[in-house]
Protein backbone atom coordinates (compact mmCIF):
# COMPACT_ATOMS: atom_id res chain seq x y z
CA UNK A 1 79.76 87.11 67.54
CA UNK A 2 77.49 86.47 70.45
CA UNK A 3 73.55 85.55 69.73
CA UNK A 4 71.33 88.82 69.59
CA UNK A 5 75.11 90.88 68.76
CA UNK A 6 74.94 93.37 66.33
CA UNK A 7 77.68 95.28 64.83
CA UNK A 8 75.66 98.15 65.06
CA UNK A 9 74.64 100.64 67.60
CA UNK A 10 71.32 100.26 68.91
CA UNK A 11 68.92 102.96 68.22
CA UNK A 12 66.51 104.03 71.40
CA UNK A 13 63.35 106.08 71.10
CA UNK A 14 61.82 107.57 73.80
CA UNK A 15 62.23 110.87 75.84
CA UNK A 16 64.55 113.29 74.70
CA UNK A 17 65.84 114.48 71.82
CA UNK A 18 67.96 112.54 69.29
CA UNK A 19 71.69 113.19 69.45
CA UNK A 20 74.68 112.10 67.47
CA UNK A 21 76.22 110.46 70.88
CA UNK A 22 76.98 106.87 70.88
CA UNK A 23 76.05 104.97 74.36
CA UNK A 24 78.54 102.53 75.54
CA UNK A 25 76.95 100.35 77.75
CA UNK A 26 78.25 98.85 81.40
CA UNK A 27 75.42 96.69 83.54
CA UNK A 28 77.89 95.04 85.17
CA UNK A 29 78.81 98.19 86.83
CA UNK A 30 75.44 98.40 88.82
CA UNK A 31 76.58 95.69 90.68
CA UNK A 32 79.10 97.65 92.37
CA UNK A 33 77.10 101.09 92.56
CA UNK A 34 74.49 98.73 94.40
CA UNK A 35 77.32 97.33 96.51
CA UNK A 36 76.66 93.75 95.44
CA UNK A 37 79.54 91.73 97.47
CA UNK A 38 80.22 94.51 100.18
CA UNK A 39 80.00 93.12 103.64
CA UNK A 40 77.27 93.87 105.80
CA UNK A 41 79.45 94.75 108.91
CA UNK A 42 82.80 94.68 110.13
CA UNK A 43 83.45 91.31 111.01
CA UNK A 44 85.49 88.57 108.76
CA UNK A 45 81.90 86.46 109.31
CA UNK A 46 80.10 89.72 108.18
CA UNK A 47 80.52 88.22 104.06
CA UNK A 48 84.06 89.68 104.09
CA UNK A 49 85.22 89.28 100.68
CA UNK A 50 89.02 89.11 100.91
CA UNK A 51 88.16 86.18 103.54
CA UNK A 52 85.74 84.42 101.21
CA UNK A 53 88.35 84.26 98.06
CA UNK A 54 91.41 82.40 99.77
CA UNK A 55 88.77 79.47 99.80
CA UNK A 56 88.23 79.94 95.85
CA UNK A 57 90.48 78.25 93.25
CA UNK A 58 92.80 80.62 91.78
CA UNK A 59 90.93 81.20 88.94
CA UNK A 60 87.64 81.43 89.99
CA UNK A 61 88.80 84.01 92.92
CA UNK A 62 91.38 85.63 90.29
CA UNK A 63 93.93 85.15 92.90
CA UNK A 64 97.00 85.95 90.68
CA UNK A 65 99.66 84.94 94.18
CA UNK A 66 99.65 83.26 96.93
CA UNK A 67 102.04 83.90 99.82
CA UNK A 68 101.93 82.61 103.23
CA UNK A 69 100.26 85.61 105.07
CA UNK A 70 98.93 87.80 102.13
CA UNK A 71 97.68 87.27 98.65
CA UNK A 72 97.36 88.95 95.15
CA UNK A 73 93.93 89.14 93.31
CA UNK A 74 92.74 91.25 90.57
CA UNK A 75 89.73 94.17 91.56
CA UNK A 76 86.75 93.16 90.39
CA UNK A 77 86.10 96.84 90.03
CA UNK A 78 89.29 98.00 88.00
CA UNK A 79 90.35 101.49 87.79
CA UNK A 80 92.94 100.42 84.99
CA UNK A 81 93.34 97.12 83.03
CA UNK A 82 95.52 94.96 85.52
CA UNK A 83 94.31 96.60 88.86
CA UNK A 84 95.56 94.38 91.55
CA UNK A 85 95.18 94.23 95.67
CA UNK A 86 97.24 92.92 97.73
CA UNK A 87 95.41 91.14 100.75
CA UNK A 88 96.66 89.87 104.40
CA UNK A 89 94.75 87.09 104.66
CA UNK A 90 93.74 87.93 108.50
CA UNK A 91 90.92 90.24 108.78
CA UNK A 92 92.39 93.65 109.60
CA UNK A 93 91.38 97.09 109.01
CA UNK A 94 94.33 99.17 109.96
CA UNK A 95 98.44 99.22 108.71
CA UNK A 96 99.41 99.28 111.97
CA UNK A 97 97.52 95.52 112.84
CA UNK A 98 99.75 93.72 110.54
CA UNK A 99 102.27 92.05 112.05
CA UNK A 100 106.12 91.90 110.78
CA UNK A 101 105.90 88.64 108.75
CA UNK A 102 102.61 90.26 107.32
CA UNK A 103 104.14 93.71 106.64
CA UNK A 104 106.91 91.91 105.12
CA UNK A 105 104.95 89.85 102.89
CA UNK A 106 102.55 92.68 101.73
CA UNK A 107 105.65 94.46 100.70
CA UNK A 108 107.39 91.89 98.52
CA UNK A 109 104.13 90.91 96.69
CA UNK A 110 103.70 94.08 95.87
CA UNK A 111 107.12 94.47 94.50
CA UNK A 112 106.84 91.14 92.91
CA UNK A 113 102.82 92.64 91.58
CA UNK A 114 105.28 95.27 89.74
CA UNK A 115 107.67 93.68 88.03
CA UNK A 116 104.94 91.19 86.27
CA UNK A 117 102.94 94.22 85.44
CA UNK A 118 105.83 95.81 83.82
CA UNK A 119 106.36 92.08 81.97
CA UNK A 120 103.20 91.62 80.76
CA UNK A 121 101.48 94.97 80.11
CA UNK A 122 104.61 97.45 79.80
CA UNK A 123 102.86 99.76 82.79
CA UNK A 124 104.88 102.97 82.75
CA UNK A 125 104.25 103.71 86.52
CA UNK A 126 101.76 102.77 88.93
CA UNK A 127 99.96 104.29 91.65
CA UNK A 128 99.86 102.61 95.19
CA UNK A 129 98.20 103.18 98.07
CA UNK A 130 95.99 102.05 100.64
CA UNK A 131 92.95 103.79 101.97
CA UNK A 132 92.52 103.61 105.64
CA UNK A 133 88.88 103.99 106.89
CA UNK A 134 85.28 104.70 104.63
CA UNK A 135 86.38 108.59 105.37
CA UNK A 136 89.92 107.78 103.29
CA UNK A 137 87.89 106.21 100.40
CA UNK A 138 88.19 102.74 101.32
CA UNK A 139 84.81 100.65 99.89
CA UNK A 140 86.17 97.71 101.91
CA UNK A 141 87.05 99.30 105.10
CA UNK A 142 87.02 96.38 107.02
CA UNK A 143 89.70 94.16 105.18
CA UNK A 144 93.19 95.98 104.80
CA UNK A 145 94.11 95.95 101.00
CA UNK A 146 96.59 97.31 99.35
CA UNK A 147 95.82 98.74 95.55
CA UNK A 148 98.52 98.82 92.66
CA UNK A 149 97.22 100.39 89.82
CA UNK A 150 99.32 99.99 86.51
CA UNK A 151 99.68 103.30 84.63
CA UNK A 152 100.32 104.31 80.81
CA UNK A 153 101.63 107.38 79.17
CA UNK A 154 98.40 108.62 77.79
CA UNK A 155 95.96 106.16 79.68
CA UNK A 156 93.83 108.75 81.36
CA UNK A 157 91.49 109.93 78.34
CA UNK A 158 87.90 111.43 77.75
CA UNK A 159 86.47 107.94 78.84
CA UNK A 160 86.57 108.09 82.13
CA UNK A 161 87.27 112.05 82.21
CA UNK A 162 84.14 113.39 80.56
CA UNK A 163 82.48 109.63 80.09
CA UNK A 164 82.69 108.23 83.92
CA UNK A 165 83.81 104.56 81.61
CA UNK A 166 86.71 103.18 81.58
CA UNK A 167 87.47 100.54 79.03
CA UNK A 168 88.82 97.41 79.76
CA UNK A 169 90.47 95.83 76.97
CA UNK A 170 90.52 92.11 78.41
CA UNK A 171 88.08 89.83 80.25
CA UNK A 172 89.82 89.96 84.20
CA UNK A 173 90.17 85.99 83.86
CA UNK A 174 92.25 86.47 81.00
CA UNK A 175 94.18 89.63 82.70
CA UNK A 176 94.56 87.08 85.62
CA UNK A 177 96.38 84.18 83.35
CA UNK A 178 98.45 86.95 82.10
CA UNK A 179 99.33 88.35 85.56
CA UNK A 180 100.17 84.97 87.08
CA UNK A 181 102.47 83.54 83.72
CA UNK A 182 104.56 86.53 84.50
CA UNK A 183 104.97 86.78 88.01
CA UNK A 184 108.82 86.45 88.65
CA UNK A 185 109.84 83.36 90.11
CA UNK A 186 111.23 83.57 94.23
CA UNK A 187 114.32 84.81 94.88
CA UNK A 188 114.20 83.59 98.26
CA UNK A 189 113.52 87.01 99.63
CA UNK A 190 110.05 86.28 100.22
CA UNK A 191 108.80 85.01 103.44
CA UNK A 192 107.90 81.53 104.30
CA UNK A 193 105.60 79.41 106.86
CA UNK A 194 108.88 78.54 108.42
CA UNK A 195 110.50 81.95 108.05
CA UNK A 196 107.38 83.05 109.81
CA UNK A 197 107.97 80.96 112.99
């Protein structure tokens, strides 16, 4: 157990009356709510994160793939244990920028994103999608990404429901070691530097 852990739940007095709800506790969510890592404009220079994790190792960035022209990395900001993006590694904002080898490429790693999510965590489905423009939903409008979000029989609960939590039941550098021991091996489907002229 970690120093100043308890195994039981902490009791706060102040305002308010007493009630037999338990609080479950998630600072490291302010960092997002406070947009801690968003960019401050458009521009890959603007502190672009998709541009600044290709420079990371693979662990600190929790790249789980490389590929020539795009890349795999866990969210930071999960909405389900196992969240992954896919990434072009050029700074566009829109589908329709990519070019073939990057379309291509952004396919198959998300195929390949899939089938090790199916390996290693049994996902019964997923949901995949990318959110063109802040109006669409996209927190990173700047940076095409691609999200593929494993899915359980049963996952969606009161956590996040009636609790706005969701519970992650693994650190994301863990999820990442996980991710990356079962990503399939190449086919030879997949795109190359060479393939790419």
């Amino acid at each position: 157990m970690l120093q100043g852990m308890t195994t039981e739940p902490e009791q706060q007095f102040g305002v308010g009356t007493p009630d037999a709800f338990q609080r479950l506790w998630t600072p490291h969510r302010m960092a997002y709510i406070q947009g801690e890592n968003k960019p401050t404009g458009p521009g890959a220079q603007d502190g672009c994160p998709f541009c600044v994790v290709p420079a990371k190792s693979d662990e600190d960035g929790l790249i789980v793939r490389r590929g020539a022209h795009a890349y795999a990395v866990l969210n930071l900001y999960p909405y389900n244990g196992g969240h992954l993006l896919v990434v072009p590694y050029r700074h566009v904002a829109d589908y329709t920028e990519l070019d073939a080898a990057e379309t291509a490429e952004v396919a198959e790693l998300t195929k390949q994103a899939m089938t090790a999510l199916r390996s290693a965590s049994g996902a019964h489905g997923f949901n995949i999608g990318l959110n063109q423009g802040s109006a669409a939903g996209a927190g990173i409008a700047a940076h095409l990404h691609q999200h593929i979000v494993p899915r359980w029989g049963g996952d969606t609960n009161f956590m996040p429901v009636i609790g706005d939590t969701k519970v992650l039941p693994q650190l994301l550098g863990d999820t990442r070691a996980m991710l990356a021991a079962a990503w399939p091996e190449a086919d030879g489907s997949e795109l190359t530097d060479t393939d790419a002229g």
